[in-house]
C-alpha atoms as a PDB file:
ATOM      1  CA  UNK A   1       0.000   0.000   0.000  1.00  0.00           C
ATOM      2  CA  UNK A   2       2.541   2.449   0.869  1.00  0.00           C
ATOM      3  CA  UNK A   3       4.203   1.598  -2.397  1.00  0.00           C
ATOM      4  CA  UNK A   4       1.123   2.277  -3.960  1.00  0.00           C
ATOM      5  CA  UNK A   5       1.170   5.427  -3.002  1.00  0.00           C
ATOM      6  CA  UNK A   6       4.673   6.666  -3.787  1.00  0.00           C
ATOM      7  CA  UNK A   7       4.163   5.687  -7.281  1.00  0.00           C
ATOM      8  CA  UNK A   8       0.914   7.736  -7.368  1.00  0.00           C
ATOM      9  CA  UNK A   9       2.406  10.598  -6.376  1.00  0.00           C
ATOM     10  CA  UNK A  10       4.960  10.133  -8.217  1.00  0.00           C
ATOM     11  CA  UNK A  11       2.943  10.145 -11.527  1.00  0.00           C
ATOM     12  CA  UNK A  12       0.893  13.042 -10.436  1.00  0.00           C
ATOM     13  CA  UNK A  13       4.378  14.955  -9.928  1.00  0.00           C
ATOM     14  CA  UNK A  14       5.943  13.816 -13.565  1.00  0.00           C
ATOM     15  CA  UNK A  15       2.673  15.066 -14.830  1.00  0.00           C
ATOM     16  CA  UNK A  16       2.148  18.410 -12.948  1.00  0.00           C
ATOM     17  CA  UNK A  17       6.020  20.204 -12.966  1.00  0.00           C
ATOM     18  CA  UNK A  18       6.440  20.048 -16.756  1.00  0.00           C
ATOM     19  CA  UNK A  19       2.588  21.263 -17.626  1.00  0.00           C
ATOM     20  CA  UNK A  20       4.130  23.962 -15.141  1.00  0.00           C
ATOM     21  CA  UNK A  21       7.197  24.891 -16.454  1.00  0.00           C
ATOM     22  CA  UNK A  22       5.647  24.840 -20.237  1.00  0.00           C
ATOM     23  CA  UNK A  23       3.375  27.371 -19.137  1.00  0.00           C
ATOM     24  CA  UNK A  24       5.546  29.418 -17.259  1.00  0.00           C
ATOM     25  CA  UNK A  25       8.507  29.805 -19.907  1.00  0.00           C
ATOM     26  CA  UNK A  26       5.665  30.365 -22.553  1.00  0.00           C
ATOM     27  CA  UNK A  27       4.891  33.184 -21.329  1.00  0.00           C
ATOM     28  CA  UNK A  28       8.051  34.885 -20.423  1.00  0.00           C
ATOM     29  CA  UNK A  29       8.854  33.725 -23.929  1.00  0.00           C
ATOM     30  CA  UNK A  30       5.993  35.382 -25.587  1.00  0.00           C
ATOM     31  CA  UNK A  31       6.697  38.548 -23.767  1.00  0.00           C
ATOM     32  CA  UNK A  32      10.304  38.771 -24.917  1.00  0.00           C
ATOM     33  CA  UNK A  33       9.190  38.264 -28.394  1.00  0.00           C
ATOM     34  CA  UNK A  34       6.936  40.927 -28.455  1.00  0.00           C
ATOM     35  CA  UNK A  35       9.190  43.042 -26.979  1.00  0.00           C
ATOM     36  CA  UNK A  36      11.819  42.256 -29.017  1.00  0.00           C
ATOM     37  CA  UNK A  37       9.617  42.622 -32.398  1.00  0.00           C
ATOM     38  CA  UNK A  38       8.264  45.757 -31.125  1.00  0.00           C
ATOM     39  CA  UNK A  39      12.090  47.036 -31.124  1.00  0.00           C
ATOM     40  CA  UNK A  40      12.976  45.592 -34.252  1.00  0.00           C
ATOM     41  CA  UNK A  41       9.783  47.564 -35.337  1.00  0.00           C
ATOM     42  CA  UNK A  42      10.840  50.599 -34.312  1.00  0.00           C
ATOM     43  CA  UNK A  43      13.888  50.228 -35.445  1.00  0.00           C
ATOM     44  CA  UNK A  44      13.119  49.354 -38.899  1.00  0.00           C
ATOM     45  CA  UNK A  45      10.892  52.312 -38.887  1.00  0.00           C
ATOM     46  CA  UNK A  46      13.505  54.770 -37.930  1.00  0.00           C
ATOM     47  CA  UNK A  47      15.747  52.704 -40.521  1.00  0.00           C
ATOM     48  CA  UNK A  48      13.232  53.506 -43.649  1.00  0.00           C
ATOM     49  CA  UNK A  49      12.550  57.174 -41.975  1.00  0.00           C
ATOM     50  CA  UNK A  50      16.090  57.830 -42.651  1.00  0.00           C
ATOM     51  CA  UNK A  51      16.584  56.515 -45.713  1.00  0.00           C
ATOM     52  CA  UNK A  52      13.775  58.201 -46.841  1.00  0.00           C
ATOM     53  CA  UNK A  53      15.087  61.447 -46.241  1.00  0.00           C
ATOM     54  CA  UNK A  54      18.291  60.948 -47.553  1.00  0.00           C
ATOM     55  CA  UNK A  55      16.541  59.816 -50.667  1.00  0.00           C
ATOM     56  CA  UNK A  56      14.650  63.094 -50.715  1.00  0.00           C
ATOM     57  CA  UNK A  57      17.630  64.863 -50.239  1.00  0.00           C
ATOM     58  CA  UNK A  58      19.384  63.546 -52.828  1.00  0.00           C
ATOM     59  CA  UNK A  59      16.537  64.262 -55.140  1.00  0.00           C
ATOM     60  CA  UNK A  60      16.538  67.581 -53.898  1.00  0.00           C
ATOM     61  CA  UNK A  61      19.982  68.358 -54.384  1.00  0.00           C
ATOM     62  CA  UNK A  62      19.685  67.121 -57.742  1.00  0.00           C
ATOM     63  CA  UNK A  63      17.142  69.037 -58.707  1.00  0.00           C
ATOM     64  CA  UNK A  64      18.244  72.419 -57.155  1.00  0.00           C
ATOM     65  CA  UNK A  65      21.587  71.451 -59.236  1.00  0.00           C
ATOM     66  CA  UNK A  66      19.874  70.866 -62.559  1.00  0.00           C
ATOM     67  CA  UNK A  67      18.268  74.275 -62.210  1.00  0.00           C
ATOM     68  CA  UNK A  68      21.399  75.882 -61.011  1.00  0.00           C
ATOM     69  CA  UNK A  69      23.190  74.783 -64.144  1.00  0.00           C
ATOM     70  CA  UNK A  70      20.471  75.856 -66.144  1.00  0.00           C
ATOM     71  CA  UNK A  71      20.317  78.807 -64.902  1.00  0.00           C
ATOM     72  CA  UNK A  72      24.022  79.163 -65.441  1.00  0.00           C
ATOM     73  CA  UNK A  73      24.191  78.269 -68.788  1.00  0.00           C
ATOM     74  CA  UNK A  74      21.493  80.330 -70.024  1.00  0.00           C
ATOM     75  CA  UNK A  75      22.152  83.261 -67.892  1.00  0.00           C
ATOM     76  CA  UNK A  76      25.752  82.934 -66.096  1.00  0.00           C
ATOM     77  CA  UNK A  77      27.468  84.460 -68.637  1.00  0.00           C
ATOM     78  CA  UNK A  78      30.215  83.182 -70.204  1.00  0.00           C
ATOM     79  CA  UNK A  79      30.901  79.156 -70.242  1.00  0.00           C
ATOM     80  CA  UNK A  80      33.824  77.438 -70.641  1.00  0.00           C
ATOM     81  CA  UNK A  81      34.155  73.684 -72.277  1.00  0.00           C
ATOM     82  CA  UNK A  82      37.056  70.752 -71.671  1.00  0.00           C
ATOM     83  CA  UNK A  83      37.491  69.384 -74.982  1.00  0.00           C
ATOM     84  CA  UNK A  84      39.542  66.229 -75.941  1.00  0.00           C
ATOM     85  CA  UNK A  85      42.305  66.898 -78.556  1.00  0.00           C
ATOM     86  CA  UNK A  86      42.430  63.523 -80.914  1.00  0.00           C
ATOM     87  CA  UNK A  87      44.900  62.720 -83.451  1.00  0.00           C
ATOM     88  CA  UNK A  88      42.713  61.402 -86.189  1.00  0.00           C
ATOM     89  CA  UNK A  89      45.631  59.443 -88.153  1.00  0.00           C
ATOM     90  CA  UNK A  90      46.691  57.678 -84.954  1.00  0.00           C
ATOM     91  CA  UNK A  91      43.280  57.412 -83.544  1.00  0.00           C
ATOM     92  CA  UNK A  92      44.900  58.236 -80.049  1.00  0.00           C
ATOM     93  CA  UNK A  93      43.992  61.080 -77.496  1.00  0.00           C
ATOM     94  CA  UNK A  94      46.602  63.765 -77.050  1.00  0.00           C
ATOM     95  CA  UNK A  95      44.995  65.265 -73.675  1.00  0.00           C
ATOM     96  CA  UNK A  96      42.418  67.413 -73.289  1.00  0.00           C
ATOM     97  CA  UNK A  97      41.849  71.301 -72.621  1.00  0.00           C
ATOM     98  CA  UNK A  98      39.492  74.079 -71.571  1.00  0.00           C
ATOM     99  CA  UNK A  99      38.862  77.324 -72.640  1.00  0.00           C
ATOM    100  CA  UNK A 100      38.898  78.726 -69.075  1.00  0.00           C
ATOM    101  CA  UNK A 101      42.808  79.379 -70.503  1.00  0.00           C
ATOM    102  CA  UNK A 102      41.329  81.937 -73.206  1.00  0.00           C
ATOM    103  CA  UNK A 103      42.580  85.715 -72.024  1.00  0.00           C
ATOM    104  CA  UNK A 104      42.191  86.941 -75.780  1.00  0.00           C
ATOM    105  CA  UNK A 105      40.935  86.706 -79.621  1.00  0.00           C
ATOM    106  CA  UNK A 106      41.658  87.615 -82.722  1.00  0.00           C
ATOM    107  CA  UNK A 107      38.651  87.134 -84.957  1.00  0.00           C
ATOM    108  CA  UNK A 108      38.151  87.875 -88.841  1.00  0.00           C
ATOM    109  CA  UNK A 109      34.987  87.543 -90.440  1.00  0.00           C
ATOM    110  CA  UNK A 110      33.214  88.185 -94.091  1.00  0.00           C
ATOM    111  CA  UNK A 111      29.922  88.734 -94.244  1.00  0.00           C
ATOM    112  CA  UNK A 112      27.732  89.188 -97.243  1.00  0.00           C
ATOM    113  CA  UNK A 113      23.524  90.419 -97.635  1.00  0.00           C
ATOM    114  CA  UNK A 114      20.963  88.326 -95.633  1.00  0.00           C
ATOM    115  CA  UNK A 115      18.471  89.173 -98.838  1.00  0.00           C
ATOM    116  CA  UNK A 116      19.803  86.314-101.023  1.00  0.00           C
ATOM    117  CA  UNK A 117      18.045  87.784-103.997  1.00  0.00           C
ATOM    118  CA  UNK A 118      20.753  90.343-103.750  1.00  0.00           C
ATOM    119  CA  UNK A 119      23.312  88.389-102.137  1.00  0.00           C
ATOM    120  CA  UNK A 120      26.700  90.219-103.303  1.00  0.00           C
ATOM    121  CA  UNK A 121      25.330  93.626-103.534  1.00  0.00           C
ATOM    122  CA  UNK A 122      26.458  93.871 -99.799  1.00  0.00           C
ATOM    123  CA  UNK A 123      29.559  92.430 -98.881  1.00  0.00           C
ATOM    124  CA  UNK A 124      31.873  93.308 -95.598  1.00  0.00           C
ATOM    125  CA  UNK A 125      35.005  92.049 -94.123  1.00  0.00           C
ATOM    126  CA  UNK A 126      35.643  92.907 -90.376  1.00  0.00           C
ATOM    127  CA  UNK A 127      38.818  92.243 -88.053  1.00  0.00           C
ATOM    128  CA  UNK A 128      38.313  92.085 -84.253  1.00  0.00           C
ATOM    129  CA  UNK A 129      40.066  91.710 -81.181  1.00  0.00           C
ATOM    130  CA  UNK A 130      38.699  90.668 -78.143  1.00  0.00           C
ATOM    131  CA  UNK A 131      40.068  90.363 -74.011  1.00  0.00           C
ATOM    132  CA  UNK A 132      38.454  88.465 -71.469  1.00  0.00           C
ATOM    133  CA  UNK A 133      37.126  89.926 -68.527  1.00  0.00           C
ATOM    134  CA  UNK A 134      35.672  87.753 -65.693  1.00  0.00           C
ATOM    135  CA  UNK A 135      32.309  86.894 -67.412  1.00  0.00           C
ATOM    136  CA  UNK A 136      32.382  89.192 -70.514  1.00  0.00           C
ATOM    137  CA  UNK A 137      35.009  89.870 -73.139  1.00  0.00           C
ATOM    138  CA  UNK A 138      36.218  93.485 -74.229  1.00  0.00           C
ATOM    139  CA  UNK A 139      35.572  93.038 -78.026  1.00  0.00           C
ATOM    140  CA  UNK A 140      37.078  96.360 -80.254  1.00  0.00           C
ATOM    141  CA  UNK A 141      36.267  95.753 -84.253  1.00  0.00           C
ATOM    142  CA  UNK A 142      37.207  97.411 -87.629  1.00  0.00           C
ATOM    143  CA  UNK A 143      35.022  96.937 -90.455  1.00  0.00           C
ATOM    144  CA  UNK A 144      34.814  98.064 -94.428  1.00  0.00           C
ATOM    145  CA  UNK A 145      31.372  97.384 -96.122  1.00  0.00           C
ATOM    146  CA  UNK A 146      31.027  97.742 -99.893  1.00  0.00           C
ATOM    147  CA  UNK A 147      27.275  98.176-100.503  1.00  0.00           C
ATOM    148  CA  UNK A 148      24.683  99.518-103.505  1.00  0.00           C
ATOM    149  CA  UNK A 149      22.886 102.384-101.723  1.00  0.00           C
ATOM    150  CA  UNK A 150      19.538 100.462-102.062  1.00  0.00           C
ATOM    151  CA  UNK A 151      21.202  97.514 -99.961  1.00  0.00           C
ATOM    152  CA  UNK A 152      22.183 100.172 -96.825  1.00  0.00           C
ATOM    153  CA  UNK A 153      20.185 102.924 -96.939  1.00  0.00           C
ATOM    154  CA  UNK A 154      17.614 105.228 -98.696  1.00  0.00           C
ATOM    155  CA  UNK A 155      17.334 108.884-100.046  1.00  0.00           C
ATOM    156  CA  UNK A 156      16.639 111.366 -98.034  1.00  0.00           C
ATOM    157  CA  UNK A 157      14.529 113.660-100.739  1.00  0.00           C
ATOM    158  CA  UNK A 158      16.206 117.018 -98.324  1.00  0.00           C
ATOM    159  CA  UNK A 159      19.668 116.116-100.296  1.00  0.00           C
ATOM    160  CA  UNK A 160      18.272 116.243-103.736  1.00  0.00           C
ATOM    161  CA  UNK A 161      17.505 113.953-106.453  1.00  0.00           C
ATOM    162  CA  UNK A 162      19.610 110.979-107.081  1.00  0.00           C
ATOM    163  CA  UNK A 163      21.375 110.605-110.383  1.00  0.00           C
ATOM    164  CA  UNK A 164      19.935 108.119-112.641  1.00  0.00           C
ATOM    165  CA  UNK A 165      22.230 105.511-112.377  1.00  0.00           C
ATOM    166  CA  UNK A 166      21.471 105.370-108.635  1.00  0.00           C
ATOM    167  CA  UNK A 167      17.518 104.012-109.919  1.00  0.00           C
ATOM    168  CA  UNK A 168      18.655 101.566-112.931  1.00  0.00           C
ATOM    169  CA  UNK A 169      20.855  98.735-112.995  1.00  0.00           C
ATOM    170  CA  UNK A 170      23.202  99.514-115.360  1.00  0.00           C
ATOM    171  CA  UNK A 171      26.745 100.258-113.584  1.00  0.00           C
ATOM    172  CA  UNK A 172      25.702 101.575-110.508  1.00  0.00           C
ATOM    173  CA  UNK A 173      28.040 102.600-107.912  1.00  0.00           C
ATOM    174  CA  UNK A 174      28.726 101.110-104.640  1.00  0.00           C
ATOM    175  CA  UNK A 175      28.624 103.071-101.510  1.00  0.00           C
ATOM    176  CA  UNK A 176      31.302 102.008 -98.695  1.00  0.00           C
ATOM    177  CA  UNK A 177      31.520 102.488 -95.414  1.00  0.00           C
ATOM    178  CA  UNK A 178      34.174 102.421 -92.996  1.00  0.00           C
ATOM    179  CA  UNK A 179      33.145 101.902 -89.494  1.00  0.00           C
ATOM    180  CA  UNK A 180      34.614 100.738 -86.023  1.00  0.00           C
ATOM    181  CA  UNK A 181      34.074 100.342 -82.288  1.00  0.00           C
ATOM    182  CA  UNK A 182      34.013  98.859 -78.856  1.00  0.00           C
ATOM    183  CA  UNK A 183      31.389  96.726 -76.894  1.00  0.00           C
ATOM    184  CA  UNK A 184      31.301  93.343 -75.312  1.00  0.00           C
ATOM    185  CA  UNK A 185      30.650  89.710 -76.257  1.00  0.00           C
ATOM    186  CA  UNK A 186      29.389  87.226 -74.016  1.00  0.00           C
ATOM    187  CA  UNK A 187      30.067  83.354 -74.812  1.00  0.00           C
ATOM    188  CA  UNK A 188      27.847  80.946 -73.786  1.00  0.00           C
ATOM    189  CA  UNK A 189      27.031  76.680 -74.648  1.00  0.00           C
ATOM    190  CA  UNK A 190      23.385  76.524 -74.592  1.00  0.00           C
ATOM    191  CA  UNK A 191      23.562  75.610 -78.122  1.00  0.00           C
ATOM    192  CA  UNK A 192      24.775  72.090 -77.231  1.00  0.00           C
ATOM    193  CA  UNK A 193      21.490  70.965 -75.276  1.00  0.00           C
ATOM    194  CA  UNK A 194      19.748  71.644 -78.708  1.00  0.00           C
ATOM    195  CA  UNK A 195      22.494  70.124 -81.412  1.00  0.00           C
ATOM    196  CA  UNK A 196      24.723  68.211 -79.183  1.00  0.00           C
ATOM    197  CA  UNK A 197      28.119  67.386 -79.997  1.00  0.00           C
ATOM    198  CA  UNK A 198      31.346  68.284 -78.393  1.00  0.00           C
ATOM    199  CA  UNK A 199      32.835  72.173 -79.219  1.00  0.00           C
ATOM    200  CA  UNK A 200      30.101  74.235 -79.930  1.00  0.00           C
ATOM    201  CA  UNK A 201      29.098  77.564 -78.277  1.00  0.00           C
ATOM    202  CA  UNK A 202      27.271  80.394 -79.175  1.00  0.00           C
ATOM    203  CA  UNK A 203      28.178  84.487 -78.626  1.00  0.00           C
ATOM    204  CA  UNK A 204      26.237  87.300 -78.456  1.00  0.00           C
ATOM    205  CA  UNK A 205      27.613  90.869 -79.047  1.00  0.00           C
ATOM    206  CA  UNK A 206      26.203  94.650 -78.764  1.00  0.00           C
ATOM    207  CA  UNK A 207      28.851  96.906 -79.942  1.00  0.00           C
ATOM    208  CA  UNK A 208      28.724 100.974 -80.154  1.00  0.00           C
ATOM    209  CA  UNK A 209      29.906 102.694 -83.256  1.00  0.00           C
ATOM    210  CA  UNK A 210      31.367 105.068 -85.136  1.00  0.00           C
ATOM    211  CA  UNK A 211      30.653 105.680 -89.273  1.00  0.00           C
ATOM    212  CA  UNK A 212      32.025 107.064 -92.005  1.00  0.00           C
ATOM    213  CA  UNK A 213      29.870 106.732 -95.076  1.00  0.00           C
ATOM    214  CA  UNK A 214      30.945 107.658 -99.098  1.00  0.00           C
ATOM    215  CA  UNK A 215      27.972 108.568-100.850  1.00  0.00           C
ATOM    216  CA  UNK A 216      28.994 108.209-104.445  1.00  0.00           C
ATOM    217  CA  UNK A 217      26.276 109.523-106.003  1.00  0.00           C
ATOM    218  CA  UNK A 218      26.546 113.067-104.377  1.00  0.00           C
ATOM    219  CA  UNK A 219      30.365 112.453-103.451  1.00  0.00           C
ATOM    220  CA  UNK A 220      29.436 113.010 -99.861  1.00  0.00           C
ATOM    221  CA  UNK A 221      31.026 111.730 -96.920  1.00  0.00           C
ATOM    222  CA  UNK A 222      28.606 111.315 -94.269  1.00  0.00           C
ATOM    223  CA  UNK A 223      29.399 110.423 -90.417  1.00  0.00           C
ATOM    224  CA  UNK A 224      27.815 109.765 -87.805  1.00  0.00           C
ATOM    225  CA  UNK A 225      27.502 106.993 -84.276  1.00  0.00           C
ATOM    226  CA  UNK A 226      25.138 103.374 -84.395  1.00  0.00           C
ATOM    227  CA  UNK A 227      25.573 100.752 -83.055  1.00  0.00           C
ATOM    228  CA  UNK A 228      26.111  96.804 -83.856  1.00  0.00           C
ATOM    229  CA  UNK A 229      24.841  93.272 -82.625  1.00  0.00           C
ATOM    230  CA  UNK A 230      26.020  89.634 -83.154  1.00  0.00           C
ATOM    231  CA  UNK A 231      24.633  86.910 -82.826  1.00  0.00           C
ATOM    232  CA  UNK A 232      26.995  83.824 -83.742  1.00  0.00           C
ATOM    233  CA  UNK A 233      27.366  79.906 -83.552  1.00  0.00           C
ATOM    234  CA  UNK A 234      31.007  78.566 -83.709  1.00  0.00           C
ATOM    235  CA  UNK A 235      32.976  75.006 -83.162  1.00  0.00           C
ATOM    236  CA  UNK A 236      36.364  75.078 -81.400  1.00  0.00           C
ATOM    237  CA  UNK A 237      38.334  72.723 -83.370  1.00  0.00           C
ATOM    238  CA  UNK A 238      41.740  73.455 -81.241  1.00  0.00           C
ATOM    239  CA  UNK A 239      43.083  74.923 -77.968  1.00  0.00           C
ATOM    240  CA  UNK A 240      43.494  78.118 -80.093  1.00  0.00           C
ATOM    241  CA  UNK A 241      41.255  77.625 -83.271  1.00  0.00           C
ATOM    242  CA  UNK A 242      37.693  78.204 -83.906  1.00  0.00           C
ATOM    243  CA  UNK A 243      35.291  78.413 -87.148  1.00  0.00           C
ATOM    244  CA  UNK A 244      31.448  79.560 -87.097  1.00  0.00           C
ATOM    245  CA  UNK A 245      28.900  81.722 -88.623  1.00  0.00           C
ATOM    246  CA  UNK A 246      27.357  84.343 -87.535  1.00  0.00           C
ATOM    247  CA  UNK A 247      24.510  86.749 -88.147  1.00  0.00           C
ATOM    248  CA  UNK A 248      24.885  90.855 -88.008  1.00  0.00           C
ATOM    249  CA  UNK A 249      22.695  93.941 -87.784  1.00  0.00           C
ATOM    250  CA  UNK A 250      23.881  97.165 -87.884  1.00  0.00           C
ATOM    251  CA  UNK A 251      22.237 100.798 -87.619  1.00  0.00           C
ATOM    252  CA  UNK A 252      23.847 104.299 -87.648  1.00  0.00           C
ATOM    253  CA  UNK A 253      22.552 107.908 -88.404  1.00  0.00           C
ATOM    254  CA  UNK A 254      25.038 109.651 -90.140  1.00  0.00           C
ATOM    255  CA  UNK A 255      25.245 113.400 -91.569  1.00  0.00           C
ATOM    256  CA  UNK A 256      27.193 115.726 -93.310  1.00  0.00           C
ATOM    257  CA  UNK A 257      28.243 119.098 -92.089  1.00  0.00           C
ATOM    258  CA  UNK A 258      25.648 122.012 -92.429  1.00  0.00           C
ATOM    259  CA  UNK A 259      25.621 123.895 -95.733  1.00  0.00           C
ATOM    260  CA  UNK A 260      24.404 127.122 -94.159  1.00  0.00           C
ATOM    261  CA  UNK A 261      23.296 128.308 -91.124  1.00  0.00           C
ATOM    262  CA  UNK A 262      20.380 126.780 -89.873  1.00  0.00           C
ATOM    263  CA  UNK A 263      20.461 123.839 -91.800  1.00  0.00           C
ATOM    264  CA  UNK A 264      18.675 121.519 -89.724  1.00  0.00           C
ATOM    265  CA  UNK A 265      20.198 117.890 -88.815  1.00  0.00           C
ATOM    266  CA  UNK A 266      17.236 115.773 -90.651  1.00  0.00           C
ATOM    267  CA  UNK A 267      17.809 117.865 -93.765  1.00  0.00           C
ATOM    268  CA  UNK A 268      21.601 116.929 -94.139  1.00  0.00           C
ATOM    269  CA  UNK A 269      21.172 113.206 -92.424  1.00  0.00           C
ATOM    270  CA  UNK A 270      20.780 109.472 -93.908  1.00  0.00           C
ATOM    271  CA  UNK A 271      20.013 106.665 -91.734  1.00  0.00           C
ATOM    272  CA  UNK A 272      21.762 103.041 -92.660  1.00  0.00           C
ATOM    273  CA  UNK A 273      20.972  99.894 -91.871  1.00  0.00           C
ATOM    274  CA  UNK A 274      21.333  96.220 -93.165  1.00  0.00           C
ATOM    275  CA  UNK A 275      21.704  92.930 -91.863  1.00  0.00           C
ATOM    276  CA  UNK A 276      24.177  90.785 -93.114  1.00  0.00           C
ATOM    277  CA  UNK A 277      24.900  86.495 -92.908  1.00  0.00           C
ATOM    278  CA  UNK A 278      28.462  85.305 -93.069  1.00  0.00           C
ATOM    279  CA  UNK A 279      31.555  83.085 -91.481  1.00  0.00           C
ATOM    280  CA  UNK A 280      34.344  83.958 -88.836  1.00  0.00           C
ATOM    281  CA  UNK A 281      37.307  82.667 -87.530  1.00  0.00           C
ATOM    282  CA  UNK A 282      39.184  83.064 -84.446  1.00  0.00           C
ATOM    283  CA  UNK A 283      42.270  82.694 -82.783  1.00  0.00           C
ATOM    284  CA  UNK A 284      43.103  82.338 -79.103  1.00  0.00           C
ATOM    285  CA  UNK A 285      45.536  83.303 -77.102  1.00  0.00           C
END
C-alpha cells in the first residue's frame, strides 16, 4: 500500500512540474518576443525614416543642381568647355583642354547680304580683337562694307535727287563704309542641349559705333555713331582655333556738315541699316 502510493504521487508529480514549467517559460517567452519585435519595429521604422530622407535629399539636391546649371548656362554668362584633342591618323587622345585658358581673340569675319536675292550687292570684311574679362570679353572691331545704296540705306529727298544711275541697274556705284568700335561679347554653350556634340558655343555681341559713309552719287562723306549686334554659332576645333557663322545687324545715323546756317540735322542726315549672314574665324591666345 505504501508503495502504492509513492508511485501515485509520483505520476501526479511527472505530470504536474512540466505542464508547469511549459506554461511558465511560454509566457516569459511570448513577452520577450513581443518586446523584441516591437524594437525591431521601431527600429526598422527609424531605418526607412532615414533613408527616406536621404533619398529626398538627394533628389533635392539634384534638382536644385539641374536648375542651377540651367540657370548658369542660359544666364551665367560666359561658359567654358574641356574638350579632348584627338589625333585622327593615330586614332589616339593627345589630352584634353578648356577654354577657361582663353585671355584673348583675334577674330576675322566676311559677311555678305541676308536678302539672297541680292546676295553680293552687300559684302563686308571685319577684323576684331577681343580680351576676357571675368564673365564678358572686351571686343574692339574694324570693319569696311562695300554696298549699292539700295542695300544700306535710302534717299533722303532734303539732299536732292539721285542721279539716274542710282535708280537703274546699269553700272551703278557702290557706296562704302568704314566703321569701327568697342562693346562686349558674351560666350555661352546653350547651343549644345539643342544640337549636341562636343565644341560648340554660341556668342552674343552689342557693340557701339562710329561711321564714315561715301555717298557716291553726291560724293558726300557722311558720319555719324550706331551701333552693332552679333549673334553667332562657332565650333572650337583646337586649344586656339575656332570656325562659325554668324549673323549681323547694324544701324547708324550719319550726316554731313551744315551747308548754311540753320540747316537743320534731318535735312543733311541718312540713316543706314542692313543685316548681313556670313563666317568667322578666331584665334586664341
Amino acid at each position: 500500500m505504501k508503495s502504492l502510493v509513492v508511485l501515485f504521487a509520483l505520476i501526479i508529480l511527472i505530470f504536474s512540474v512540466p505542464a508547469y514549467s511549459q506554461g511558465t517559460m511560454s509566457d516569459a517567452d511570448q513577452a520577450s518576443i513581443q518586446e523584441m519585435d516591437a524594437l525591431l519595429n521601431d527600429r526598422a521604422s527609424d531605418s526607412v525614416s532615414k533613408s527616406d530622407n536621404k533619398a529626398q535629399t538627394k533628389m533635392n539636391d539634384a534638382r536644385s543642381t539641374q536648375k542651377t546649371g540651367f540657370f548658369n548656362n542660359v544666364f551665367g554668362g560666359d561658359q567654358d568647355l574641356r574638350i579632348q584633342q584627338l589625333d585622327s591618323e593615330m586614332g589616339i587622345r593627345l589630352g584634353t583642354f578648356s577654354t577657361a585658358e582663353d585671355r584673348s581673340k583675334i577674330g576675322l569675319a566676311y559677311t555678305l547680304n541676308a536678302d539672297l536675292k541680292d546676295l553680293t550687292e552687300l559684302s563686308s570684311f571685319e577684323a576684331s580683337y577681343s580680351y576676357r574679362l571675368q564673365k564678358t570679353w572686351l571686343e574692339f572691331f574694324v570693319a569696311r562694307t562695300t554696298a549699292q545704296f539700295d542695300q544700306i540705306t535710302e534717299n533722303n529727298p532734303s539732299l536732292g535727287a539721285l542721279t539716274p544711275a542710282a535708280n537703274t541697274d546699269e553700272e551703278e556705284p557702290s557706296t562704302s563704309l568704314l566703321n569701327f568700335g568697342a562693346g562686349l561679347m558674351y560666350r555661352t554653350t546653350y547651343i549644345q542641349n539643342l544640337i549636341g556634340g562636343e565644341g560648340f558655343f554660341e556668342t552674343i555681341a552689342a557693340h557701339l559705333t562710329y561711321n564714315q559713309f561715301d555717298d557716291s552719287f553726291r560724293e558726300d562723306n557722311f558720319s555719324g555713331l550706331g551701333f552693332k549686334a552679333d549673334f553667332g554659332i562657332h565650333r572650337r576645333f583646337s586649344k586656339n582655333f575656332h570656325f562659325g557663322g554668324r549673323m549681323t545687324y547694324q544701324m547708324a545715323s550719319v550726316k554731313i556738315p551744315a551747308a548754311f546756317e540753320g540747316e537743320t540735322s534731318s535735312a543733311r542726315s541718312l540713316l543706314l541699316r542692313w543685316m548681313g549672314f556670313g563666317v568667322d574665324i578666331g584665334f586664341y591666345f
